[in-house]
PDB file of N, CA and C in Angstrom:
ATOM      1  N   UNK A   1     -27.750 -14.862   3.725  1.00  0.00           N
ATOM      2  CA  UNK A   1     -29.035 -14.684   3.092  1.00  0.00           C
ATOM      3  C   UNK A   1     -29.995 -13.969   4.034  1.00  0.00           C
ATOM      4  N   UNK A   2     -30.069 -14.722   5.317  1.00  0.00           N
ATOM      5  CA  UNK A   2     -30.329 -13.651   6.073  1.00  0.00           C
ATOM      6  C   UNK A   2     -30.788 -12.096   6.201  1.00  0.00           C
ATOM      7  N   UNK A   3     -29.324 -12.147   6.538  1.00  0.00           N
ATOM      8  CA  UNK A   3     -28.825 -10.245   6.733  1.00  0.00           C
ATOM      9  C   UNK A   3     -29.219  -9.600   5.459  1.00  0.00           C
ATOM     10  N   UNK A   4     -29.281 -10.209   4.195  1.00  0.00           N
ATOM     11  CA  UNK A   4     -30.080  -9.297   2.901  1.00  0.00           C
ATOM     12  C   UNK A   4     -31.458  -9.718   2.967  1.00  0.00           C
ATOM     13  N   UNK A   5     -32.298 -10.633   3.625  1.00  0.00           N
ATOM     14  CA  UNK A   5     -33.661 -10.935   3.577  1.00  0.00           C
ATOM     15  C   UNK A   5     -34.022  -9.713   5.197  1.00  0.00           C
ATOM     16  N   UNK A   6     -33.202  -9.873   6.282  1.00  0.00           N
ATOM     17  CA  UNK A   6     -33.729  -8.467   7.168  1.00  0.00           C
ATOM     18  C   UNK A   6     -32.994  -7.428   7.146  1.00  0.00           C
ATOM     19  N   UNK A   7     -32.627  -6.597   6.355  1.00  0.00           N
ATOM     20  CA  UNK A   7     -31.181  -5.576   6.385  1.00  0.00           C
ATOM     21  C   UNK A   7     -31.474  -4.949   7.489  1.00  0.00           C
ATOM     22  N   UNK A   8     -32.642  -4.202   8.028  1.00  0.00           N
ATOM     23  CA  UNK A   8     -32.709  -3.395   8.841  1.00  0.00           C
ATOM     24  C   UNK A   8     -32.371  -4.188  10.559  1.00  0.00           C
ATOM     25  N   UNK A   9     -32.264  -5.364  11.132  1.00  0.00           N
ATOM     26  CA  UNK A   9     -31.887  -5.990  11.622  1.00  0.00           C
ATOM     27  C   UNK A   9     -30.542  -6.093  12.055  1.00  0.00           C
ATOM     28  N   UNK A  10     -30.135  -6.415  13.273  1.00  0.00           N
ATOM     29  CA  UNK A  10     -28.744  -6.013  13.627  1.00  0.00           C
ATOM     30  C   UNK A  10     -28.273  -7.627  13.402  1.00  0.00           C
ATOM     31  N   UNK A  11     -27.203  -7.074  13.346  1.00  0.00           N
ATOM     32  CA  UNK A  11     -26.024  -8.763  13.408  1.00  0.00           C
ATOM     33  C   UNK A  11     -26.787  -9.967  14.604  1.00  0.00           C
ATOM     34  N   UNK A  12     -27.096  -9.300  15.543  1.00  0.00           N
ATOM     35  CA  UNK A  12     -27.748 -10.492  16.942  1.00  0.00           C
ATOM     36  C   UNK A  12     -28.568 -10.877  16.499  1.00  0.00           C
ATOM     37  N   UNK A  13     -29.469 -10.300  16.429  1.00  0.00           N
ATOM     38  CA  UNK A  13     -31.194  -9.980  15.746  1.00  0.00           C
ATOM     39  C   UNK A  13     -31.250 -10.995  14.976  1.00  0.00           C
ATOM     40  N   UNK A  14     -30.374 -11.035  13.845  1.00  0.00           N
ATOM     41  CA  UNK A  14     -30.236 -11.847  12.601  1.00  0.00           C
ATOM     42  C   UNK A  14     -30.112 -13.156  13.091  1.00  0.00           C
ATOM     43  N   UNK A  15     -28.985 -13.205  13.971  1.00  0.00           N
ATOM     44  CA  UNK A  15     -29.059 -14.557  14.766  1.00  0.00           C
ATOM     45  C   UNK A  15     -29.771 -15.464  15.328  1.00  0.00           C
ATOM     46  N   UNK A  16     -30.065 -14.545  16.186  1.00  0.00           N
ATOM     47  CA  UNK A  16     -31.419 -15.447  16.935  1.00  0.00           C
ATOM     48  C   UNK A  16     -32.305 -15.634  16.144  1.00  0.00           C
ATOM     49  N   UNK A  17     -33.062 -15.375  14.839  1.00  0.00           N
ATOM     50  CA  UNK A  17     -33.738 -15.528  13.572  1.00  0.00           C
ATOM     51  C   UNK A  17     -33.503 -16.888  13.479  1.00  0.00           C
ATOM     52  N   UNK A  18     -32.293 -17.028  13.063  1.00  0.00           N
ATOM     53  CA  UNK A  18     -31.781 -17.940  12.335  1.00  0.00           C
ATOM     54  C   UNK A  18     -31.652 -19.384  13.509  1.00  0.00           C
ATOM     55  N   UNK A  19     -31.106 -18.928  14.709  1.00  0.00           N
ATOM     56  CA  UNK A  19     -30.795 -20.044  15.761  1.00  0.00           C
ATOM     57  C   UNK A  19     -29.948 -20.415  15.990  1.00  0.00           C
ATOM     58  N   UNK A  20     -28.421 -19.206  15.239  1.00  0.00           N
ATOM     59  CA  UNK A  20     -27.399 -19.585  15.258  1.00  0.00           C
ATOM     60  C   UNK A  20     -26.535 -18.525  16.440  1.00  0.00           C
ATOM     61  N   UNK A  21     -26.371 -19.120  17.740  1.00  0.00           N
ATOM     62  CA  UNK A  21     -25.289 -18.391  18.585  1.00  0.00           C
ATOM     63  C   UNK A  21     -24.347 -17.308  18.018  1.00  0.00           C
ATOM     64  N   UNK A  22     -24.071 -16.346  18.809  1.00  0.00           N
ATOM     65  CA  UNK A  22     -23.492 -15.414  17.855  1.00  0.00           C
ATOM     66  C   UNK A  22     -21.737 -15.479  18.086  1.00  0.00           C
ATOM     67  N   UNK A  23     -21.666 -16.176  19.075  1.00  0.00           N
ATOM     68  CA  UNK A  23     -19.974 -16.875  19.418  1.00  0.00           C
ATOM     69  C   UNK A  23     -19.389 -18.144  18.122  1.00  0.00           C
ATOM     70  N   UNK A  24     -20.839 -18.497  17.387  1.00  0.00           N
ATOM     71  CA  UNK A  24     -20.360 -19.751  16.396  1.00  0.00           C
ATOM     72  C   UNK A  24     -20.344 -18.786  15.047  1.00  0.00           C
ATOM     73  N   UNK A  25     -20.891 -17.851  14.767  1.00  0.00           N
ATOM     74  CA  UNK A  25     -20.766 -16.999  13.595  1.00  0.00           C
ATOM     75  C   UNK A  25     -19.738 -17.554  13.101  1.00  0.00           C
ATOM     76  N   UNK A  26     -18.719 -16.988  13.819  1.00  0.00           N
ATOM     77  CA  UNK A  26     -16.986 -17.005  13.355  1.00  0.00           C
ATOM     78  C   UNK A  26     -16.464 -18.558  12.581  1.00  0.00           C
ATOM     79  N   UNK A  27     -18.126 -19.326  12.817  1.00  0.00           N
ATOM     80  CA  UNK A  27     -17.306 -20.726  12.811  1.00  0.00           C
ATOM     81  C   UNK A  27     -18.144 -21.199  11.630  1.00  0.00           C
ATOM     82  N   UNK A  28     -19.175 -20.193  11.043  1.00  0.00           N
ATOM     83  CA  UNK A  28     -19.964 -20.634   9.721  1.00  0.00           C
ATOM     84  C   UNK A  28     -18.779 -20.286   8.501  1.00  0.00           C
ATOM     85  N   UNK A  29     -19.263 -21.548   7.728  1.00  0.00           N
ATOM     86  CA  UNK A  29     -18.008 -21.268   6.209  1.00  0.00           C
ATOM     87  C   UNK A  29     -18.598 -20.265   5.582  1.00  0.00           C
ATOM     88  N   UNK A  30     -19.445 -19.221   5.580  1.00  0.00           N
ATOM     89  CA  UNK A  30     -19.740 -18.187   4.522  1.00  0.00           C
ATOM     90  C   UNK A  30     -18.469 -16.888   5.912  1.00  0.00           C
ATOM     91  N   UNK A  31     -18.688 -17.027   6.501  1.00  0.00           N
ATOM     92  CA  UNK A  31     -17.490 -16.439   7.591  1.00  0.00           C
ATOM     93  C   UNK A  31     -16.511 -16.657   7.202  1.00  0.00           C
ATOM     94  N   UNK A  32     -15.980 -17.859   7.624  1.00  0.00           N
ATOM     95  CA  UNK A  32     -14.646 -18.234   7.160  1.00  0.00           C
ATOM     96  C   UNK A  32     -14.251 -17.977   5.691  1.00  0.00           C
ATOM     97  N   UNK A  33     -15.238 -17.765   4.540  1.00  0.00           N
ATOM     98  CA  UNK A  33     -14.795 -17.309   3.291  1.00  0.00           C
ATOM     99  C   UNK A  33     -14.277 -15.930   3.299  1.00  0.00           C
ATOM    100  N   UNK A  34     -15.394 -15.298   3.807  1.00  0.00           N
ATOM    101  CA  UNK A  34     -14.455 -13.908   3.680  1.00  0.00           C
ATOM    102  C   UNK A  34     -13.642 -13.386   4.582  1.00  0.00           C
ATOM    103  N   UNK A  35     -12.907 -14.221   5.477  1.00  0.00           N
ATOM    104  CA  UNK A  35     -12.021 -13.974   6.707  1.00  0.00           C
ATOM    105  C   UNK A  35     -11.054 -14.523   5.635  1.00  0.00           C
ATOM    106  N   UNK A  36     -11.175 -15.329   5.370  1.00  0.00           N
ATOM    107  CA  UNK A  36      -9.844 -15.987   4.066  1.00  0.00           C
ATOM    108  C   UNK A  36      -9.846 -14.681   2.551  1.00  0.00           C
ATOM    109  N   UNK A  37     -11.111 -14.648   2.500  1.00  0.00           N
ATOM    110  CA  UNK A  37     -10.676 -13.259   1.338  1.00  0.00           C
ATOM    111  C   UNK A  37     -10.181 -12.038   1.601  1.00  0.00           C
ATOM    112  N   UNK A  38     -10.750 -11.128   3.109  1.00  0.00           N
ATOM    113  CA  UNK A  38     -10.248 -10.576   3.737  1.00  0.00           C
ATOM    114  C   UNK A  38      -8.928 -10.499   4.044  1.00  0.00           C
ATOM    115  N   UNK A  39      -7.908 -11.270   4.416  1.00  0.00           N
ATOM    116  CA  UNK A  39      -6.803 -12.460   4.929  1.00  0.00           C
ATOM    117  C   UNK A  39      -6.005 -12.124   3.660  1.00  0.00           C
ATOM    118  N   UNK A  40      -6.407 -12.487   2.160  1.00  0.00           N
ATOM    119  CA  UNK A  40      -5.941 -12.949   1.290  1.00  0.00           C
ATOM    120  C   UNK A  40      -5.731 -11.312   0.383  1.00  0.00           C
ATOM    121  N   UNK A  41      -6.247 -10.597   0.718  1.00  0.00           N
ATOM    122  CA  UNK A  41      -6.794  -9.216  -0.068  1.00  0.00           C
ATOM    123  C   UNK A  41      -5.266  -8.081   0.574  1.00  0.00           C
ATOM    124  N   UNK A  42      -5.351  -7.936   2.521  1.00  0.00           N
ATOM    125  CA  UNK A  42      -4.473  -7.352   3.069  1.00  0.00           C
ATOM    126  C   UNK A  42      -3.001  -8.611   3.203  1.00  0.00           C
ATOM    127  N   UNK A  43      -3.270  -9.198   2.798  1.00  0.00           N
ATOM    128  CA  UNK A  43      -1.260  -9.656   2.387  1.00  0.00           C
ATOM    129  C   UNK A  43      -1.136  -9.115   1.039  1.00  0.00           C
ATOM    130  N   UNK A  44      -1.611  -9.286   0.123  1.00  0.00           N
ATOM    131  CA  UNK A  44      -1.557  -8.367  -1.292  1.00  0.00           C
ATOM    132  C   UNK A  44      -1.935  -7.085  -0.804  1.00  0.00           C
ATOM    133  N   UNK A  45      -1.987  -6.327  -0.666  1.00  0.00           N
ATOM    134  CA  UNK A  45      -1.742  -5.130   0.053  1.00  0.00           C
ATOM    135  C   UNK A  45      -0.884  -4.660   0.331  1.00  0.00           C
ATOM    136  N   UNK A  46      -0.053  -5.956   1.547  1.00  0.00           N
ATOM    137  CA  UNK A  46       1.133  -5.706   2.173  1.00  0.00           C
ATOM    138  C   UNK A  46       1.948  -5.548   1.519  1.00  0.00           C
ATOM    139  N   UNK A  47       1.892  -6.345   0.570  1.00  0.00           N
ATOM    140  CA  UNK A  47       3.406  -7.351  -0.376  1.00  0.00           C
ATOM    141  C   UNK A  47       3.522  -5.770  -1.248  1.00  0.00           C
ATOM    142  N   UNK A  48       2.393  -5.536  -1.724  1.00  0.00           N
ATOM    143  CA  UNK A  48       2.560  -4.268  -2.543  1.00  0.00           C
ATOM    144  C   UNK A  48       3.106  -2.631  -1.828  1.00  0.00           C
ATOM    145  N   UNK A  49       2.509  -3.334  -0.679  1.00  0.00           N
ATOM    146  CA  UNK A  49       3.181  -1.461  -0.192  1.00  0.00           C
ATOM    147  C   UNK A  49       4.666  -1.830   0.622  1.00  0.00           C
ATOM    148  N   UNK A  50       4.930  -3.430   0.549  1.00  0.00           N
ATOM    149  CA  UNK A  50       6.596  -3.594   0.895  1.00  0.00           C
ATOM    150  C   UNK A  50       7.076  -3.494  -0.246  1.00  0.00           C
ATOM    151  N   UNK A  51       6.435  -3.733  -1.436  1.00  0.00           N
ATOM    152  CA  UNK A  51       7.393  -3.382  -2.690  1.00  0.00           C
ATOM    153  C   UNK A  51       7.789  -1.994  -3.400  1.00  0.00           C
ATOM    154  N   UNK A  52       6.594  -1.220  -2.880  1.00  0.00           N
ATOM    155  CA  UNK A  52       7.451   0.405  -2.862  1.00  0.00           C
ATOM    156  C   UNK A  52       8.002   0.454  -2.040  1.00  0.00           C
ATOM    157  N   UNK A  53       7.982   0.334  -0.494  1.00  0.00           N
ATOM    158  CA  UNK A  53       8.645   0.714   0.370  1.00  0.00           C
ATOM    159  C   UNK A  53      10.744   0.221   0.233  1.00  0.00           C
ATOM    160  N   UNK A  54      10.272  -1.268  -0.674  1.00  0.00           N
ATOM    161  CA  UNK A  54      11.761  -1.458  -0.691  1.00  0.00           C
ATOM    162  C   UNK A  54      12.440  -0.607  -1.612  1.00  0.00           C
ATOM    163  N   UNK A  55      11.794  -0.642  -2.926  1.00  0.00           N
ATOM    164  CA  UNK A  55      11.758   0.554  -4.222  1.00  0.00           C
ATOM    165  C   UNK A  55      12.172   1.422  -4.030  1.00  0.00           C
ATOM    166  N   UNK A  56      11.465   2.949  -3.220  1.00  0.00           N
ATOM    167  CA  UNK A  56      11.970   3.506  -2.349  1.00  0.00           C
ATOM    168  C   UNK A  56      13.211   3.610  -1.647  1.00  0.00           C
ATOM    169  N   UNK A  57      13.310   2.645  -1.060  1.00  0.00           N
ATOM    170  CA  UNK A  57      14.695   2.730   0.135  1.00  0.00           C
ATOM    171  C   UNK A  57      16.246   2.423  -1.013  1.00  0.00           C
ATOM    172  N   UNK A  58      15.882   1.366  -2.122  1.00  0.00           N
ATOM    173  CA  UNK A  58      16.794   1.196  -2.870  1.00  0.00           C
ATOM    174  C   UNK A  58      17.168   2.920  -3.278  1.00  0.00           C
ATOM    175  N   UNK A  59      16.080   3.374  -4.191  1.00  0.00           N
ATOM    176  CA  UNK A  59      15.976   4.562  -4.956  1.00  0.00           C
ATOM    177  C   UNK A  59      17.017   5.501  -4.130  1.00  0.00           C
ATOM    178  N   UNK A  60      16.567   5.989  -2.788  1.00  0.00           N
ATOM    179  CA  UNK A  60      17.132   6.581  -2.297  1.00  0.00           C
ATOM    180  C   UNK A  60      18.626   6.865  -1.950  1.00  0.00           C
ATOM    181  N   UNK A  61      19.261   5.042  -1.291  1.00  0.00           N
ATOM    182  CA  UNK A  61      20.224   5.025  -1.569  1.00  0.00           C
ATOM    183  C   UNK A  61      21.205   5.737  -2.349  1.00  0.00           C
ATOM    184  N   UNK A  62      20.416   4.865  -3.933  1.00  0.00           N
ATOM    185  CA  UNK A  62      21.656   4.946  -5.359  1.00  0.00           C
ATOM    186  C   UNK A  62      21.646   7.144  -5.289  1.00  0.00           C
ATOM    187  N   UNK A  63      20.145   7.256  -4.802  1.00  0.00           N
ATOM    188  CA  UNK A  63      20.224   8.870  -5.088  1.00  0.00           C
ATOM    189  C   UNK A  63      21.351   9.112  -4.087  1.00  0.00           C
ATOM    190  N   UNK A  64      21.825   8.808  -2.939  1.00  0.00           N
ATOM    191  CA  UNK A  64      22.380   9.580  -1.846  1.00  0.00           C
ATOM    192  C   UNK A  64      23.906   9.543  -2.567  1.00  0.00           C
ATOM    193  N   UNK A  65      24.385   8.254  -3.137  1.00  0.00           N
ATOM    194  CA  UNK A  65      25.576   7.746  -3.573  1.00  0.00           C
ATOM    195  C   UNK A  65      25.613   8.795  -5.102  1.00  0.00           C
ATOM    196  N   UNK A  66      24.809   8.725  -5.606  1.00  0.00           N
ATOM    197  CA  UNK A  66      25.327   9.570  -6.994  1.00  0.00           C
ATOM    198  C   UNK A  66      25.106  11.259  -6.883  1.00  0.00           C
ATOM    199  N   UNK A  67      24.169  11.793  -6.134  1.00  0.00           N
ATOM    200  CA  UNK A  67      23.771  13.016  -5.692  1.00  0.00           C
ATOM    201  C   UNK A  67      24.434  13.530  -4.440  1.00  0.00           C
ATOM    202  N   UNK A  68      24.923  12.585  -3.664  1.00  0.00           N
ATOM    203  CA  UNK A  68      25.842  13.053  -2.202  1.00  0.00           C
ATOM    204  C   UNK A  68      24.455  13.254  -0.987  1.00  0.00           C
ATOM    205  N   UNK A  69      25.008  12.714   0.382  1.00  0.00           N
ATOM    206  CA  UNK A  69      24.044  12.194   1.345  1.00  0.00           C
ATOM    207  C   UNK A  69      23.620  13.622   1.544  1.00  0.00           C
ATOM    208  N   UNK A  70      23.877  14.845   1.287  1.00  0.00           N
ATOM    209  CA  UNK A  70      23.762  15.994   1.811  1.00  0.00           C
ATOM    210  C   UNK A  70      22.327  16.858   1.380  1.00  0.00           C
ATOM    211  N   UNK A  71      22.470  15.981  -0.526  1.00  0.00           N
ATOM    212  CA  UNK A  71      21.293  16.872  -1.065  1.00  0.00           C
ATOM    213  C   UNK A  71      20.101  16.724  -0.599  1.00  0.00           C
ATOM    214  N   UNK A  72      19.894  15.479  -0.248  1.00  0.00           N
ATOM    215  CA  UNK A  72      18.212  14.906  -0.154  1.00  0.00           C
ATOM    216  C   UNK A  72      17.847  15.485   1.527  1.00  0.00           C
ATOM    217  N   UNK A  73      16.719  16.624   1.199  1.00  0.00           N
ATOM    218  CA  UNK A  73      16.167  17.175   2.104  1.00  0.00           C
ATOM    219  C   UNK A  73      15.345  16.122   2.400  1.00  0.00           C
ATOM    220  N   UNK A  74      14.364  16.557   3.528  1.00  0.00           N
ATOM    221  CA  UNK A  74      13.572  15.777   4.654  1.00  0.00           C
ATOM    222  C   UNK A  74      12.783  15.846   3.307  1.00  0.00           C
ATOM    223  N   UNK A  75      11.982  17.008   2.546  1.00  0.00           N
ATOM    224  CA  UNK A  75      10.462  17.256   1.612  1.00  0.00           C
ATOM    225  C   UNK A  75      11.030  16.269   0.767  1.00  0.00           C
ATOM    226  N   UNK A  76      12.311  16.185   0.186  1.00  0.00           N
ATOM    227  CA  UNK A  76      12.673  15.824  -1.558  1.00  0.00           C
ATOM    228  C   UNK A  76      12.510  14.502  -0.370  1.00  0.00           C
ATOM    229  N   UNK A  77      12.897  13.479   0.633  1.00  0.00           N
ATOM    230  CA  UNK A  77      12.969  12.285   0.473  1.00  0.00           C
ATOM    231  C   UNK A  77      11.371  11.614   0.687  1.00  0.00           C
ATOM    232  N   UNK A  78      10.398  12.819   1.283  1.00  0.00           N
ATOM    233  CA  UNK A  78       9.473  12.104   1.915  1.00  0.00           C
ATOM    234  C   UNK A  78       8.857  12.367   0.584  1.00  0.00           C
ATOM    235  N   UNK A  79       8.891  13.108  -0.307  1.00  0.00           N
ATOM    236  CA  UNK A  79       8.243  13.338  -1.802  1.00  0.00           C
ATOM    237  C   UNK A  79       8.524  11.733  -2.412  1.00  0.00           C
ATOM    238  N   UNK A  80      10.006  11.251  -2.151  1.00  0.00           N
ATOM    239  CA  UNK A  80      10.257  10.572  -3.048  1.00  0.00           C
ATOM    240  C   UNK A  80       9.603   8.816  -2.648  1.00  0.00           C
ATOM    241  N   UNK A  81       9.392   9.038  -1.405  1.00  0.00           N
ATOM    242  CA  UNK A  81       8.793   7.753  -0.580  1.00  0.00           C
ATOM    243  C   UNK A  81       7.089   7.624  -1.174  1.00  0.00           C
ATOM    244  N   UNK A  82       6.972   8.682  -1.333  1.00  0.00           N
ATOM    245  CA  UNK A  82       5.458   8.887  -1.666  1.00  0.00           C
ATOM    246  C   UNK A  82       4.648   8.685  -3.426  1.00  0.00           C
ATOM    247  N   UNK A  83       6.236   8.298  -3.839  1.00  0.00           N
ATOM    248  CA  UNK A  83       5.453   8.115  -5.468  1.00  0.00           C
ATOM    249  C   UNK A  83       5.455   6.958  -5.762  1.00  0.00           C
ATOM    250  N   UNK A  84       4.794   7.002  -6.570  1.00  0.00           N
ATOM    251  CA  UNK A  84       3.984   5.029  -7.099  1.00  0.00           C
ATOM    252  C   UNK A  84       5.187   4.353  -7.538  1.00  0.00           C
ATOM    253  N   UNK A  85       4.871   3.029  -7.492  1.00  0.00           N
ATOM    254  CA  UNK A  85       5.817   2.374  -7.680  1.00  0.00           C
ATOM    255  C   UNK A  85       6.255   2.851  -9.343  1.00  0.00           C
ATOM    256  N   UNK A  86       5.621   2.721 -10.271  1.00  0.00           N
ATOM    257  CA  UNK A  86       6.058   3.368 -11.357  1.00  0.00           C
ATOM    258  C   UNK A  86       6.561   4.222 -11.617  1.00  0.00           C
ATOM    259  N   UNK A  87       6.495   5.294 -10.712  1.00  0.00           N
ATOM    260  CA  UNK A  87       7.283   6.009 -10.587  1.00  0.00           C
ATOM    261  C   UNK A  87       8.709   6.442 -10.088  1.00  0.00           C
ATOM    262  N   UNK A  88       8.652   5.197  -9.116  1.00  0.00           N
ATOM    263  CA  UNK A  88       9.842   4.977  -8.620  1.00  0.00           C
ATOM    264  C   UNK A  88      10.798   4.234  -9.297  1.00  0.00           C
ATOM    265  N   UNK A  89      10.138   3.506  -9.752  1.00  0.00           N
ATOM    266  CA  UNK A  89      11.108   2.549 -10.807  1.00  0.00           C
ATOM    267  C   UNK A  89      11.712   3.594 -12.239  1.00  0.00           C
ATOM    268  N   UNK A  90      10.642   4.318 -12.709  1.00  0.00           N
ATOM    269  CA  UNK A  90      11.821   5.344 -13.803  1.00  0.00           C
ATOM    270  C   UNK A  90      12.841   6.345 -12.802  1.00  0.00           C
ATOM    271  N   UNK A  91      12.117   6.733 -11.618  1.00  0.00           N
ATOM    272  CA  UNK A  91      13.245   7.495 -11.165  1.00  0.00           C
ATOM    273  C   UNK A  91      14.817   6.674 -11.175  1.00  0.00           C
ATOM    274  N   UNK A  92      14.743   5.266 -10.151  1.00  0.00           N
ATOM    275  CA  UNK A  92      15.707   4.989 -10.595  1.00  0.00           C
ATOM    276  C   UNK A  92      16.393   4.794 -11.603  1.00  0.00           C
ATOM    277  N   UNK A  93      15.664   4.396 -12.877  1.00  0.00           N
ATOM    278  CA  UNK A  93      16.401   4.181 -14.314  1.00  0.00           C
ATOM    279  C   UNK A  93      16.880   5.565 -14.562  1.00  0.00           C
ATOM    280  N   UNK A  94      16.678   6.354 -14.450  1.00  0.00           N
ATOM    281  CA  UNK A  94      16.664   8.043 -14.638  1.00  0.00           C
ATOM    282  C   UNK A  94      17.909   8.628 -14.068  1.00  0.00           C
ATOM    283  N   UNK A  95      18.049   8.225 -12.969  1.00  0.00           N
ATOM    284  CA  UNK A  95      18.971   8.457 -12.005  1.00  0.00           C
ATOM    285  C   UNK A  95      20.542   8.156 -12.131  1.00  0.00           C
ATOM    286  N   UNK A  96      20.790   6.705 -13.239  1.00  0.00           N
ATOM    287  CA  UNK A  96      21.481   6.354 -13.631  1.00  0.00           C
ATOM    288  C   UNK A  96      21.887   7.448 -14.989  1.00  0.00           C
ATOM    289  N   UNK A  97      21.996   8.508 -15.230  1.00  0.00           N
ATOM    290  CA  UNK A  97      22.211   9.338 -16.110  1.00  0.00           C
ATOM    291  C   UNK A  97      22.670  10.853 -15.701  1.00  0.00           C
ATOM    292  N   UNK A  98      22.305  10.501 -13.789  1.00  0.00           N
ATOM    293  CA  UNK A  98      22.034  12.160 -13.258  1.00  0.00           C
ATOM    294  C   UNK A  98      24.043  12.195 -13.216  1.00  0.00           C
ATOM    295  N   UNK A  99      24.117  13.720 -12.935  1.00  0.00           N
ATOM    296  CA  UNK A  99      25.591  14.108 -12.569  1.00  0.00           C
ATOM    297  C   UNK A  99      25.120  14.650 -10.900  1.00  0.00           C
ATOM    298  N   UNK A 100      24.279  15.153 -10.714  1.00  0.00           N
ATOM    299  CA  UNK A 100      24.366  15.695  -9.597  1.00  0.00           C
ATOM    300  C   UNK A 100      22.753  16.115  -9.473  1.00  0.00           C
ATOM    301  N   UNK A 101      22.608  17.249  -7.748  1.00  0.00           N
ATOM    302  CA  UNK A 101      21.565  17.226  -7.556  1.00  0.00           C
ATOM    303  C   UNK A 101      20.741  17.857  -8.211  1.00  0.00           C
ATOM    304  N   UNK A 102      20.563  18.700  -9.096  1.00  0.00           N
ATOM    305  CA  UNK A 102      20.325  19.672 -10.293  1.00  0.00           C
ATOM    306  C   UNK A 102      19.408  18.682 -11.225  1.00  0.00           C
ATOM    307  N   UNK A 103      19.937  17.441 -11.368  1.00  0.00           N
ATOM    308  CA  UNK A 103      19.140  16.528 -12.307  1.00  0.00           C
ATOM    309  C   UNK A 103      18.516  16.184 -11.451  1.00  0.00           C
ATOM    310  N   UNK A 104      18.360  15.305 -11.008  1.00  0.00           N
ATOM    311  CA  UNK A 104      17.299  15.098  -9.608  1.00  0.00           C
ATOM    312  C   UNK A 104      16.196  16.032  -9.020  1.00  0.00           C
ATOM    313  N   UNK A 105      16.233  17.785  -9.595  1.00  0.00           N
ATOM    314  CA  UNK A 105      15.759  18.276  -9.115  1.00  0.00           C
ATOM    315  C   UNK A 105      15.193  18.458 -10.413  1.00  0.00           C
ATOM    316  N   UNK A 106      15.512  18.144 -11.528  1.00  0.00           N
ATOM    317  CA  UNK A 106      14.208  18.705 -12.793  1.00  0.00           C
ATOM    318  C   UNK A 106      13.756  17.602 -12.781  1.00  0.00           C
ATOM    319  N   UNK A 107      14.233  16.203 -12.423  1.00  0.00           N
ATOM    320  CA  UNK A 107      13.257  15.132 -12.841  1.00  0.00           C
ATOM    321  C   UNK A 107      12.047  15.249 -11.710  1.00  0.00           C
ATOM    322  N   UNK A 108      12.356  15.273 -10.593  1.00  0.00           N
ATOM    323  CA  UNK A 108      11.127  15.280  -9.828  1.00  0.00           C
ATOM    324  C   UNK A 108      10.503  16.666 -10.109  1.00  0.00           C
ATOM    325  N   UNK A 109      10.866  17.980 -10.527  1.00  0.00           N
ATOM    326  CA  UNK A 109       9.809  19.244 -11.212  1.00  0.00           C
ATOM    327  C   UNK A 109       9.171  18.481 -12.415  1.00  0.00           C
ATOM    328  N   UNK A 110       9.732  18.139 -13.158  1.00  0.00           N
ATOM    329  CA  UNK A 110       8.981  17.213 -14.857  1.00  0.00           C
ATOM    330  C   UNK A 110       8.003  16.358 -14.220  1.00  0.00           C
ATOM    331  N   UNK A 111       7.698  15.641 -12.956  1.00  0.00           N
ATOM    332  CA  UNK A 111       7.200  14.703 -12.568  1.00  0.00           C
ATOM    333  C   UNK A 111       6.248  14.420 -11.747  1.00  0.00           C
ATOM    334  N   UNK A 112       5.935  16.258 -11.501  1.00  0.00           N
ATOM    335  CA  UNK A 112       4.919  16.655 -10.449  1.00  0.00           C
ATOM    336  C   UNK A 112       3.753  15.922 -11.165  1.00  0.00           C
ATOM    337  N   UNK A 113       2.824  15.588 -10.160  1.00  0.00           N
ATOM    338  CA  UNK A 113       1.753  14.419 -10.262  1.00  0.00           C
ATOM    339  C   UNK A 113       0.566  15.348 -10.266  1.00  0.00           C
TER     340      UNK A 113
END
């Protein structure tokens, strides 16, 4: 309440206002709320960019095994690391239909973003 009653006021400033040490900050519960929302915000974050990242690594795979380890250039794999998870998920369903690298190469042209 503070820090919106002096905005122009620095974080210390605010403190000594108030009478609260600036080593105990860390230890007020309006702190600790958003260190826990903060906290709670970058693991959902994480979880989500490990779930493309696994997406991804699967995708790639099944591509190397049905397309041959040879086709997937450095651009086509780092292209393919780089699309949304939704997108990754039809590639793989998609993929299950390819004969070779030729399909793989119109689905990601059809798919330019």
């Amino acid at each position: 309440m503070l820090v919106e009653r002096f905005p122009t006021l620095t974080r210390e400033e605010t403190m000594v206002i108030a009478g609260i040490p600036t080593d105990q900050l860390l230890h007020t519960r309006a702190a600790q709320d958003l260190l826990d929302r903060g906290r709670q915000e970058g693991e959902a974050q994480g979880e989500a960019s490990g779930r493309v990242l696994g997406e991804a690594t699967v995708t790639l795979r099944l591509l190397n095994r049905r397309c041959g380890p040879l086709t997937l250039s450095d651009a086509t794999t780092a292209r393919i690391q780089a699309l949304p998870l939704e997108q990754l998920e039809a590639l793989t369903e998609a993929l299950l239909d390819f004969s070779g690298p030729a399909d793989l190469a119109a689905w990601l042209e059809e798919h330019k973003g």
